[in-house]
Protein backbone atom coordinates (compact mmCIF):
# COMPACT_ATOMS: atom_id res chain seq x y z
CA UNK A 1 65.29 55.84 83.96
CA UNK A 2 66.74 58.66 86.24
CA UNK A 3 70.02 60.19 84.84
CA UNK A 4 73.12 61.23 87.17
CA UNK A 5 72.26 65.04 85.69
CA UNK A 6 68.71 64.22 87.11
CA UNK A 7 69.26 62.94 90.28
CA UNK A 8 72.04 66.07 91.52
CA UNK A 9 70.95 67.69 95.02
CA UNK A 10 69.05 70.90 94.01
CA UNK A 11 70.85 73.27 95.36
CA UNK A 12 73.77 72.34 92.51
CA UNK A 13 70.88 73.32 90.03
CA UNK A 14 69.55 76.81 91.40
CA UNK A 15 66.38 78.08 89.62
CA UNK A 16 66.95 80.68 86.49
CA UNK A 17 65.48 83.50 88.55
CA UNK A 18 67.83 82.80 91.27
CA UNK A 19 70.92 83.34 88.93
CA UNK A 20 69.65 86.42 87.31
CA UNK A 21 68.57 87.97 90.81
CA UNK A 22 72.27 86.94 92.03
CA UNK A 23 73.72 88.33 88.71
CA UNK A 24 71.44 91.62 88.94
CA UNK A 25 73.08 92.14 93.15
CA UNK A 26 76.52 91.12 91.75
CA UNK A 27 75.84 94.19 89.15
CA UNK A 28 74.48 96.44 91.53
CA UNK A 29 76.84 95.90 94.16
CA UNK A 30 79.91 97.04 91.95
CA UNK A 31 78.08 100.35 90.86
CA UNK A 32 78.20 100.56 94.62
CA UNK A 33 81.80 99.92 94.85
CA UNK A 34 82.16 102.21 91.98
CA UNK A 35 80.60 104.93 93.06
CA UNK A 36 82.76 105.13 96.58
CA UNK A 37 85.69 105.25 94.47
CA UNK A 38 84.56 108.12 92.37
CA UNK A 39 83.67 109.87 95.22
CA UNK A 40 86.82 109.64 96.80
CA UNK A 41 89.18 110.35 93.51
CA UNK A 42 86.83 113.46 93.22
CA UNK A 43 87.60 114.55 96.91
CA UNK A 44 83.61 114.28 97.73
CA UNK A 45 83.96 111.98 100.39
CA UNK A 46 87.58 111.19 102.25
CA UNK A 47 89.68 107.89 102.43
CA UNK A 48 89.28 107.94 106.01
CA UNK A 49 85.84 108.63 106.19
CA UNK A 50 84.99 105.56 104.14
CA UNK A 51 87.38 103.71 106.18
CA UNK A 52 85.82 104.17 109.02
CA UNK A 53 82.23 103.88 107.71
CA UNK A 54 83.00 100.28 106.87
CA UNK A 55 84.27 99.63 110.28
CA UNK A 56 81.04 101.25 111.51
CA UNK A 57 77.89 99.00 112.75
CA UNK A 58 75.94 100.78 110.20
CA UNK A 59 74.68 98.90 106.92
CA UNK A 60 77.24 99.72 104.48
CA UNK A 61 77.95 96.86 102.31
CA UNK A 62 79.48 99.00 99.31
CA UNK A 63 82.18 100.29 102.26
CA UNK A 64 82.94 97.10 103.38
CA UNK A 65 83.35 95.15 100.34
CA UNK A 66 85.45 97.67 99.19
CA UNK A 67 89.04 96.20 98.57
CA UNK A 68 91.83 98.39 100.16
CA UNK A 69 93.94 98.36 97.47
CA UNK A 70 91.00 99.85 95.20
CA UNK A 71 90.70 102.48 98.03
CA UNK A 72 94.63 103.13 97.64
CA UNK A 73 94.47 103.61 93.93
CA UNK A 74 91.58 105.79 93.96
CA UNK A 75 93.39 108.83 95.92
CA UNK A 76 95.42 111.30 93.57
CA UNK A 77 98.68 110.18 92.71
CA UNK A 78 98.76 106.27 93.41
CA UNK A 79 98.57 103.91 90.94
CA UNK A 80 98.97 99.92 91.34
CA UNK A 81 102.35 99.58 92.22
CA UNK A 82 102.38 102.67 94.97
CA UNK A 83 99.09 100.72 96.46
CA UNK A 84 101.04 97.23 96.78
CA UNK A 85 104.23 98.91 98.16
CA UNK A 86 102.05 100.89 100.68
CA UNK A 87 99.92 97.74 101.70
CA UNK A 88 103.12 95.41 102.04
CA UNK A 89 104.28 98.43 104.28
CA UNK A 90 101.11 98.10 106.11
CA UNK A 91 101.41 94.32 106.29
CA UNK A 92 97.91 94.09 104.48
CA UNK A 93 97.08 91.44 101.93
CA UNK A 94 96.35 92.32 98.12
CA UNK A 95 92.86 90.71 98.65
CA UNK A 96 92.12 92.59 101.64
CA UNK A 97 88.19 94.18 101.64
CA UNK A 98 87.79 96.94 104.27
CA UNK A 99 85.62 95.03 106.46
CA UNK A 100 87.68 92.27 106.31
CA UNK A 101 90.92 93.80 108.51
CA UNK A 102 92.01 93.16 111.71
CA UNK A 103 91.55 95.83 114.35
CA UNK A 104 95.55 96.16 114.20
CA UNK A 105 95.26 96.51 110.30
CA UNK A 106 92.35 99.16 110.75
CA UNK A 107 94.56 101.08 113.16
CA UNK A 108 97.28 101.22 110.71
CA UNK A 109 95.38 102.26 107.80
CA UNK A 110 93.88 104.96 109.51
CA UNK A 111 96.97 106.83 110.65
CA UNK A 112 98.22 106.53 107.21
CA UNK A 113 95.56 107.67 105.83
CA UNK A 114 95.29 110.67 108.71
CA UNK A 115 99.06 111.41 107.84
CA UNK A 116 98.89 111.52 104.38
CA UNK A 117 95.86 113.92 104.27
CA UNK A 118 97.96 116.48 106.89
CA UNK A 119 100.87 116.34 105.05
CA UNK A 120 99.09 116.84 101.71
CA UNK A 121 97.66 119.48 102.88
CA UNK A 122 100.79 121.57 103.53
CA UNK A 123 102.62 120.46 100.45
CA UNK A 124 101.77 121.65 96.93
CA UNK A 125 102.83 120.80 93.89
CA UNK A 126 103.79 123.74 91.03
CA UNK A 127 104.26 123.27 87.67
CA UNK A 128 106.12 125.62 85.39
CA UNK A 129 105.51 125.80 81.68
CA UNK A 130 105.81 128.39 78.89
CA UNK A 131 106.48 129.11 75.35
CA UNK A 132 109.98 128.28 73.90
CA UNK A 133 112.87 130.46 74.95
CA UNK A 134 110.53 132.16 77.52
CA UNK A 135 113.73 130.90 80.08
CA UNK A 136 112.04 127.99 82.34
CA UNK A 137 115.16 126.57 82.48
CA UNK A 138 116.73 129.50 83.72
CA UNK A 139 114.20 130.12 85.93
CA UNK A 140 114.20 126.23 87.50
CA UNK A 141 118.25 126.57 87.26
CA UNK A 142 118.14 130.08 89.67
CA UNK A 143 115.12 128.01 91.83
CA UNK A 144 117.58 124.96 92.32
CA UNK A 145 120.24 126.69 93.47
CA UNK A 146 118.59 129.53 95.73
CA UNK A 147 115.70 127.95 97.50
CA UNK A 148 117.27 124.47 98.03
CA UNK A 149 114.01 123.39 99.97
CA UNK A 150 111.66 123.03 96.86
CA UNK A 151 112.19 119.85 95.06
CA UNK A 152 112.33 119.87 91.08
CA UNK A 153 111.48 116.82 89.77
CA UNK A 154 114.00 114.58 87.61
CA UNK A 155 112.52 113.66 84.43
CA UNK A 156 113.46 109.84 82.78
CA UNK A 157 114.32 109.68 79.05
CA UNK A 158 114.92 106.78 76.09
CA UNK A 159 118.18 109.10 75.01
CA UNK A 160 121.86 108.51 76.25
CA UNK A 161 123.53 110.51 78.77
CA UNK A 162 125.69 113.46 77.25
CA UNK A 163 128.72 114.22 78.70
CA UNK A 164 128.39 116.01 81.90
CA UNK A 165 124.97 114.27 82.94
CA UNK A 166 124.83 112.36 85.80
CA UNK A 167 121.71 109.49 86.13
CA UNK A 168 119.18 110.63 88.70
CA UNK A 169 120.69 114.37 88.75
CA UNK A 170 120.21 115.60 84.75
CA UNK A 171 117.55 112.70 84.01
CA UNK A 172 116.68 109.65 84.89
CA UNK A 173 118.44 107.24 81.78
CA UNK A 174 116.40 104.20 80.71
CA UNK A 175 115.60 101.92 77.78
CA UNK A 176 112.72 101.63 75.85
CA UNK A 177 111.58 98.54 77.99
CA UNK A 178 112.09 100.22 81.06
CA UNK A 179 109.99 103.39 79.83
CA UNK A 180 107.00 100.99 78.62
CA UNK A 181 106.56 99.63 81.69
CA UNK A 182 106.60 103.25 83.29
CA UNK A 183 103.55 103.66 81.48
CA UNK A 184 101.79 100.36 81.71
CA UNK A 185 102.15 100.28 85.43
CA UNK A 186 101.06 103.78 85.47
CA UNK A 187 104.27 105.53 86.99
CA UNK A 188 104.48 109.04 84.33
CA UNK A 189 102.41 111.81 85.55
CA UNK A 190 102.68 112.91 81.65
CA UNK A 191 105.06 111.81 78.61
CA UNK A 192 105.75 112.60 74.78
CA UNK A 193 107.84 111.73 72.10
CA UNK A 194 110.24 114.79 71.48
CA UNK A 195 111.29 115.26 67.58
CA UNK A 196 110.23 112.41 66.75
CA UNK A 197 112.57 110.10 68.62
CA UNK A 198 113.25 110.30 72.05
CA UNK A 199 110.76 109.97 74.84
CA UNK A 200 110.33 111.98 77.63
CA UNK A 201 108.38 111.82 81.17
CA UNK A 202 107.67 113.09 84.80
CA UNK A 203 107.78 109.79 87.35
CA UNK A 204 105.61 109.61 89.93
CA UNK A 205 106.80 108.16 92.73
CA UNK A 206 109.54 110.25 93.92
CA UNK A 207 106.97 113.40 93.49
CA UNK A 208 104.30 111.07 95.32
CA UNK A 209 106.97 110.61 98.02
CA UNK A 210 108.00 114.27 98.57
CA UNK A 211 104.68 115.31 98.76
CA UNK A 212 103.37 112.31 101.36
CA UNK A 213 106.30 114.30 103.35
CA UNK A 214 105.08 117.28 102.88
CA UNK A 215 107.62 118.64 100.82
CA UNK A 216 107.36 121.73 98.28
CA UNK A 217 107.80 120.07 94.49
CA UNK A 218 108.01 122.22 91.42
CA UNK A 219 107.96 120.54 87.61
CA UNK A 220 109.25 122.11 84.73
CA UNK A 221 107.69 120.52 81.45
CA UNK A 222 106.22 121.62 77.90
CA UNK A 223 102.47 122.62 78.09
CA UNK A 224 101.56 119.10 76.54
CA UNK A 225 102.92 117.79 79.73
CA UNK A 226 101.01 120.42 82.14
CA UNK A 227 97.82 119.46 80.56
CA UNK A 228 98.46 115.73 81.27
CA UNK A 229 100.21 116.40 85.29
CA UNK A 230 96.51 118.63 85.57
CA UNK A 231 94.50 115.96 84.32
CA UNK A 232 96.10 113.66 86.52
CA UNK A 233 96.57 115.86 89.95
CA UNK A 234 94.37 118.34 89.75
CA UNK A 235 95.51 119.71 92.91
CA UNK A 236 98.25 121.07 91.09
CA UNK A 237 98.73 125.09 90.79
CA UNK A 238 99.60 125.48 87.12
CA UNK A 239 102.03 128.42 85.95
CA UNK A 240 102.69 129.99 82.42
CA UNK A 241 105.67 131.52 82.23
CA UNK A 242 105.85 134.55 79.63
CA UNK A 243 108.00 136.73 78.26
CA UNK A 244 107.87 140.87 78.41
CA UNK A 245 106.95 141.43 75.02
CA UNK A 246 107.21 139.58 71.85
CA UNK A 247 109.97 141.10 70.91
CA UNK A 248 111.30 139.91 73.72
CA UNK A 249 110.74 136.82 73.09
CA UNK A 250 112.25 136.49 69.50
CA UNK A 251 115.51 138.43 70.65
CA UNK A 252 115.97 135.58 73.07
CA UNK A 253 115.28 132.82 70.43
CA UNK A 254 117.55 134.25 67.47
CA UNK A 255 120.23 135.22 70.78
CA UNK A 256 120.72 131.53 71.43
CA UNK A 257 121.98 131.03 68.10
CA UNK A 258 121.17 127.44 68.46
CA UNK A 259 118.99 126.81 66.27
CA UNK A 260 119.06 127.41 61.98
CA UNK A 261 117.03 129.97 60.78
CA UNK A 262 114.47 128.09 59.50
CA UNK A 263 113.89 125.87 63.28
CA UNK A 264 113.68 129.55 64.92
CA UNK A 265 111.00 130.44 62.45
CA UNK A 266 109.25 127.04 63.29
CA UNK A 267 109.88 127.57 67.02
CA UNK A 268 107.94 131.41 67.20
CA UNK A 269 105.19 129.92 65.00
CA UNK A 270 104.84 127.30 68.14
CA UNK A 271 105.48 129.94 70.53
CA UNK A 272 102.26 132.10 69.01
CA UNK A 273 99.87 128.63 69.58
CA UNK A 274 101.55 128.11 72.98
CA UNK A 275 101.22 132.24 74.39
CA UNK A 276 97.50 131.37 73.35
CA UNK A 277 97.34 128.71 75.55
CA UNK A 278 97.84 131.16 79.05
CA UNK A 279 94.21 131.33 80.25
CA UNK A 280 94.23 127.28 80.78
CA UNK A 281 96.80 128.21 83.58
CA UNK A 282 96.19 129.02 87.07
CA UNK A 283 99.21 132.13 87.54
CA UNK A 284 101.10 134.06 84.70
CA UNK A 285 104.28 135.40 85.52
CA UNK A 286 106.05 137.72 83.59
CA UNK A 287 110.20 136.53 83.19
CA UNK A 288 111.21 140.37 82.99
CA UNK A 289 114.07 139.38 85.32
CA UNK A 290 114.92 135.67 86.53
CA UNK A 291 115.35 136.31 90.06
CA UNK A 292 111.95 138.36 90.67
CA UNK A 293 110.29 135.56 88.59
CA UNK A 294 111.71 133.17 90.66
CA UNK A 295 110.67 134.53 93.71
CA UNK A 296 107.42 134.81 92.22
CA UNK A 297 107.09 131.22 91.86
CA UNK A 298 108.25 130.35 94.85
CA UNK A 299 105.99 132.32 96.53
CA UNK A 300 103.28 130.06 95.38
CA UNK A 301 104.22 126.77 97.33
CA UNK A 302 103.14 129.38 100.78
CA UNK A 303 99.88 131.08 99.29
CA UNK A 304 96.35 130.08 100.25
């Protein structure tokens, strides 16, 4: 007696080899994939030139399986939710593979693509660190107000406003839900918990933004941050901030007078890790006077 299982049309029941070899090309062909994203995040090969490879005639299968939004988030800078907000600008579908677009679609991409690599290539993006008391905030403060056309980035934070600080001037104000899924959806260039209590972070979309337009953007974070905005933009010029001397530097600290005596002993015993950590950086500048340094810095965003 023939069973139902038996009597199925045998294409429903391919041969073992014929899953394995279609498991062993299913394998292969997202090493492919893989590889063209690496490529691109590492700045070996262009977004536009793999664009336009898999709208080529030639045999590129790994190009034009490719799905744009795994093109998107491979460039520096864009995670998941910048690629869907640029697609839905681009009226292309989440689902979309590069072969797969229309010729109106391919047009579109391109020129975004084409614009974003000009403008990226006359922006830059600075970031200012140093050892405690070394002044980056008076430094960023004398930047802000004198060269009006670099853009210092706004950092978010779990802590209330204090009085005096405006939302989306001082800091960007949020709860601990909001700041969660900042990082889940990828949207900190770097974070930390300060003291123990508060959390802290760079967002990335409005620097993403400023620099798509071309626009000179400067951050000023602790060198646990720098490490992370390198790590993540590499592109980035890195600069330590130091003081004169280290006298210098401890007649600033104790001049504040506020901090106890025993938190300014615990703040130069960080500052003598953190002055070890210059050589990681790109440019050291020496805050002998805040306007020169500023200058200095300044002078970055317009050198090759």
């Amino acid at each position: 007696m023939t069973s139902d299982r038996d009597a199925l049309p045998a294409h429903r029941n391919p041969p073992e080899v014929d899953r394995v070899a279609a498991a062993a090309a299913a394998v292969a062909a997202r090493r492919a994939r893989a590889a063209v994203k690496a490529a691109v995040a590492s700045g070996e090969r262009s977004p536009l030139e793999v664009a336009r490879t898999a709208w080529s005639d030639a045999d590129a299968p790994a190009e034009k399986s490719l799905r744009v939004r795994d093109l998107l988030t491979s460039l520096p800078g864009i995670g998941p939710a910048r690629a869907e907000a640029i697609m839905g600008e681009l009226r292309i579908a989440p689902s979309k593979r590069l072969g797969g677009l229309g010729s109106r679609q391919r047009s579109e991409l391109a020129d975004w693509l084409a614009a974003r690599g000009r403008k990226r290539g006359t922006s830059k993006l600075v970031v200012l660190a140093g050892p405690t008391a070394v002044g980056k905030g008076t430094v960023s403060a004398y930047i802000r107000e004198q060269y009006p056309d670099v853009n210092l980035s706004v950092s978010a934070t779990t802590r209330k406003p204090r009085p005096g600080e405006v939302d989306g001037v001082h800091y960007y104000f949020v709860d601990d839900a909001e700041f969660d899924r900042m990082i889940r959806d990828r949207e900190l260039l770097e974070w930390a918990t300060v003291h123990n209590s508060y959390r802290y972070g760079t967002p990335r979309p409005p620097i993403d933004r400023a620099l798509d337009a071309g626009d000179k953007v400067m951050l000023e974070i602790d060198l646990q941050g720098a490490r992370q905005v390198r790590d993540a933009m590499p592109e980035a010029v890195l600069v330590f901030l130091l003081p004169p001397s280290w006298e210098e530097l401890v007649r600033r600290l104790i001049g504040r007078g506020t901090e106890s005596a025993e938190e300014q002993a615990r703040r130069l015993d960080t500052a003598k890790v953190e002055l070890a950590a210059q050589d990681e950086f790109d440019v050291r500048i020496v805050n002998s006077d805040v306007g020169t340094a500023a200058r200095e810095v300044v002078d970055l965003f317009s050198a090759p």
